[in-house]
C-alpha atoms as a PDB file:
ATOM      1  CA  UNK A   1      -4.099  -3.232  17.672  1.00  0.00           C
ATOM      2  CA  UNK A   2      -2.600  -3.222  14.209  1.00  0.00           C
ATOM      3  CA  UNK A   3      -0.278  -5.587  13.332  1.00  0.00           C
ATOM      4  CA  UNK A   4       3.123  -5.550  13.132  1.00  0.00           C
ATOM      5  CA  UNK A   5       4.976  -8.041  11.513  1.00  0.00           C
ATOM      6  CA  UNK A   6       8.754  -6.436  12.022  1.00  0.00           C
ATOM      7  CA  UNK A   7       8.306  -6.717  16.078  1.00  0.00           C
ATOM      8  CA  UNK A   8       6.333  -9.986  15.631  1.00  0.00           C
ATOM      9  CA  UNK A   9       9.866 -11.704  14.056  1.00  0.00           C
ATOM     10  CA  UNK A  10      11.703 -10.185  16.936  1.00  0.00           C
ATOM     11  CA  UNK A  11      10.087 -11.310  19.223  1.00  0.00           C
ATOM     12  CA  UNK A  12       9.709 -15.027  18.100  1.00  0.00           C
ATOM     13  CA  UNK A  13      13.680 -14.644  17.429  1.00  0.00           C
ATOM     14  CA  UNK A  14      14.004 -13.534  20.645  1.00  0.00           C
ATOM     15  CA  UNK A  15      11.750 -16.462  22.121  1.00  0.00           C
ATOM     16  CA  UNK A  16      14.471 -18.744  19.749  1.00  0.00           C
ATOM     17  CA  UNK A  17      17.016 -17.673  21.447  1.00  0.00           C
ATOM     18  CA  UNK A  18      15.965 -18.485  25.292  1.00  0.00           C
ATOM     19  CA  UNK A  19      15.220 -22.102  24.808  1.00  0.00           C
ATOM     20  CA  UNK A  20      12.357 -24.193  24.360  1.00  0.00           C
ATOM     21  CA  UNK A  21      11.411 -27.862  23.832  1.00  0.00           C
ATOM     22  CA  UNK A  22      12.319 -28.767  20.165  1.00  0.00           C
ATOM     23  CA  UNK A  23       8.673 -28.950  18.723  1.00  0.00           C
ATOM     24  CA  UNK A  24       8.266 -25.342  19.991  1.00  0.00           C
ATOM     25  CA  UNK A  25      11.444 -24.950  18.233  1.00  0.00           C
ATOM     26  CA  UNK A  26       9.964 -26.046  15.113  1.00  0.00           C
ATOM     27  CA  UNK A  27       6.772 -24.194  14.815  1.00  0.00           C
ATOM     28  CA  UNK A  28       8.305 -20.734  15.584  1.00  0.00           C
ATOM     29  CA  UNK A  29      11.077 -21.134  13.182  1.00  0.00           C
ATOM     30  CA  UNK A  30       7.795 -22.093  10.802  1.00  0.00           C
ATOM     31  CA  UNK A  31       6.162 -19.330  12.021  1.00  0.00           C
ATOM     32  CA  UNK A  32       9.063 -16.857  11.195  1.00  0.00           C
ATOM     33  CA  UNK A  33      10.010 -18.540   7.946  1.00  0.00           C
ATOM     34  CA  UNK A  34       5.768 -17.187   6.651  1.00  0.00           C
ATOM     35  CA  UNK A  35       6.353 -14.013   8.138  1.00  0.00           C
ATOM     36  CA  UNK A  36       8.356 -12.728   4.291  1.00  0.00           C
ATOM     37  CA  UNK A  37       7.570 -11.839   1.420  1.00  0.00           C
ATOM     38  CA  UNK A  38       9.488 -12.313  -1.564  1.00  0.00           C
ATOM     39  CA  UNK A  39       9.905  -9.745  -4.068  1.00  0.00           C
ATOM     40  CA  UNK A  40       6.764  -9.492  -7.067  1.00  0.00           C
ATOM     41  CA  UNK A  41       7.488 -11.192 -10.206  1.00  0.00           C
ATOM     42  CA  UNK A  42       6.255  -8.791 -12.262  1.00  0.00           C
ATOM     43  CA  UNK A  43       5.053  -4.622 -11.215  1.00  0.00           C
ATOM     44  CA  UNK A  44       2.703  -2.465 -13.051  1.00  0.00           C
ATOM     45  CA  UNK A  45       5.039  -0.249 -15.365  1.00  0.00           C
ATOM     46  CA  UNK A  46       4.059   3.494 -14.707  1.00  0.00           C
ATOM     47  CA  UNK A  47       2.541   4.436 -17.542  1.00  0.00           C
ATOM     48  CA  UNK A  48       0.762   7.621 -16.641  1.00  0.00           C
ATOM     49  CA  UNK A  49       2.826  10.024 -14.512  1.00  0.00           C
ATOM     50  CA  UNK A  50       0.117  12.463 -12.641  1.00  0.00           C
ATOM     51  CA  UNK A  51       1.174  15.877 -13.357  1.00  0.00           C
ATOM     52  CA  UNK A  52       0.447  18.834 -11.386  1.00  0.00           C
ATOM     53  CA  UNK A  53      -1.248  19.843 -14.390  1.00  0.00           C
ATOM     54  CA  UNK A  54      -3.451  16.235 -14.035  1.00  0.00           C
ATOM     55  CA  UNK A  55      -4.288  17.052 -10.773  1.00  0.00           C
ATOM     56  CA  UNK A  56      -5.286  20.255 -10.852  1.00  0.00           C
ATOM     57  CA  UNK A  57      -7.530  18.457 -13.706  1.00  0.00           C
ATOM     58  CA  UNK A  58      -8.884  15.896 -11.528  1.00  0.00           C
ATOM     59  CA  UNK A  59      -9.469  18.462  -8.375  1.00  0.00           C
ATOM     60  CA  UNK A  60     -11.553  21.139 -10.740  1.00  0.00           C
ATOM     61  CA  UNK A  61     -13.546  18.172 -12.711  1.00  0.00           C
ATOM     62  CA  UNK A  62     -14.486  17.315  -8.401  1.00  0.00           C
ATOM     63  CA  UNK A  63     -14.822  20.522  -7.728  1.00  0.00           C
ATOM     64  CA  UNK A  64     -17.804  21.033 -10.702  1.00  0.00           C
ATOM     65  CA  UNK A  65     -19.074  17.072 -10.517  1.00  0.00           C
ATOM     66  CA  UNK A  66     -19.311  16.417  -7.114  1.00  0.00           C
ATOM     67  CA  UNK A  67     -21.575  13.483  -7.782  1.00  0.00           C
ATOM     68  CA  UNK A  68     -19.501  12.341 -10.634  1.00  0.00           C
ATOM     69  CA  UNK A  69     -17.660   8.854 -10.001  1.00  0.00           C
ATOM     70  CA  UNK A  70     -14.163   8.578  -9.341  1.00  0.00           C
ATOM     71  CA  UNK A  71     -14.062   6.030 -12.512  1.00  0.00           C
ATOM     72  CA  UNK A  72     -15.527   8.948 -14.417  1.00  0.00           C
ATOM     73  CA  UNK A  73     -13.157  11.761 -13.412  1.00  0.00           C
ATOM     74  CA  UNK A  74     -10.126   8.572 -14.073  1.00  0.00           C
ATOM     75  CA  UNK A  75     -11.292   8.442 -17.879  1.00  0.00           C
ATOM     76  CA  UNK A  76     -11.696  12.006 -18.095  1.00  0.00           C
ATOM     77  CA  UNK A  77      -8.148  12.818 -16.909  1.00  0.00           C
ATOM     78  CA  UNK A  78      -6.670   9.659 -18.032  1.00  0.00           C
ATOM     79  CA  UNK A  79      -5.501   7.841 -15.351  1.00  0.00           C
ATOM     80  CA  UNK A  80      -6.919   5.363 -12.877  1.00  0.00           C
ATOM     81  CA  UNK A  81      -9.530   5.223 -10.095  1.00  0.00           C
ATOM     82  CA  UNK A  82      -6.775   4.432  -7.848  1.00  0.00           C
ATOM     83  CA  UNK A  83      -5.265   7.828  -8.341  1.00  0.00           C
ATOM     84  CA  UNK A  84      -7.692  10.216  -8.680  1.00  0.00           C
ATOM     85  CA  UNK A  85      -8.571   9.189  -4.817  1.00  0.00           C
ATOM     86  CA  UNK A  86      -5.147   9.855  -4.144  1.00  0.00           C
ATOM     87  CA  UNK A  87      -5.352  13.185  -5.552  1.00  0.00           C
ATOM     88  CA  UNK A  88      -8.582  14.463  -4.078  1.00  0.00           C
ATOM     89  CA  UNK A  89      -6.873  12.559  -0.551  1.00  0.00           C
ATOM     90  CA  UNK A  90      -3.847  14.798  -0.347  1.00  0.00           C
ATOM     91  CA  UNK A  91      -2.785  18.089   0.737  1.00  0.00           C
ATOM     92  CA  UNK A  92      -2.626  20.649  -1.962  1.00  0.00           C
ATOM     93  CA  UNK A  93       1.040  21.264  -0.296  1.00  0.00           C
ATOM     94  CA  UNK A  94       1.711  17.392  -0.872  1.00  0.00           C
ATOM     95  CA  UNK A  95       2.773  17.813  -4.541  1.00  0.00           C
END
């Protein structure tokens, strides 16, 4: 079962809400105070855009090299690991 964190506050709301002795009380309103996240201090700036003209790039440099690394086709095309798997992931329709 994957986890899901929206229903999981709902439901411990819920369970809030019908009554329970006040060290239950306690813990769940614990509980459902851990279950945020605040908002990053700081985000990775975009700095390289991945053009359709990148990933056509990226997909022909796969294409020829198909036992070159990912961190070889990123320094190649300029951009990194994390989104040359992205490109080679996706539907050529996904652009």
């Amino acid at each position: 079962m994957s986890s899901n964190i929206p229903e999981a506050r709902r439901l411990l709301r819920e369970a809030l809400r019908r009554g329970m002795d006040p060290a239950a009380r306690f813990e769940v309103a614990q509980a459902l105070e851990l279950m945020t996240r605040s908002a990053p201090v700081r985000r990775a700036s975009v700095q390289h855009r991945v053009t359709k003209d990148k990933k056509a790039m990226i997909r022909r440099l796969a294409a020829m090299y198909p036992d070159m690394h990912l961190a070889d086709i990123a320094q190649l095309a300029d951009v990194n690991q994390g989104r040359v798997s992205e490109v080679l992931n996706e539907d050529e329709g996904d652009e």
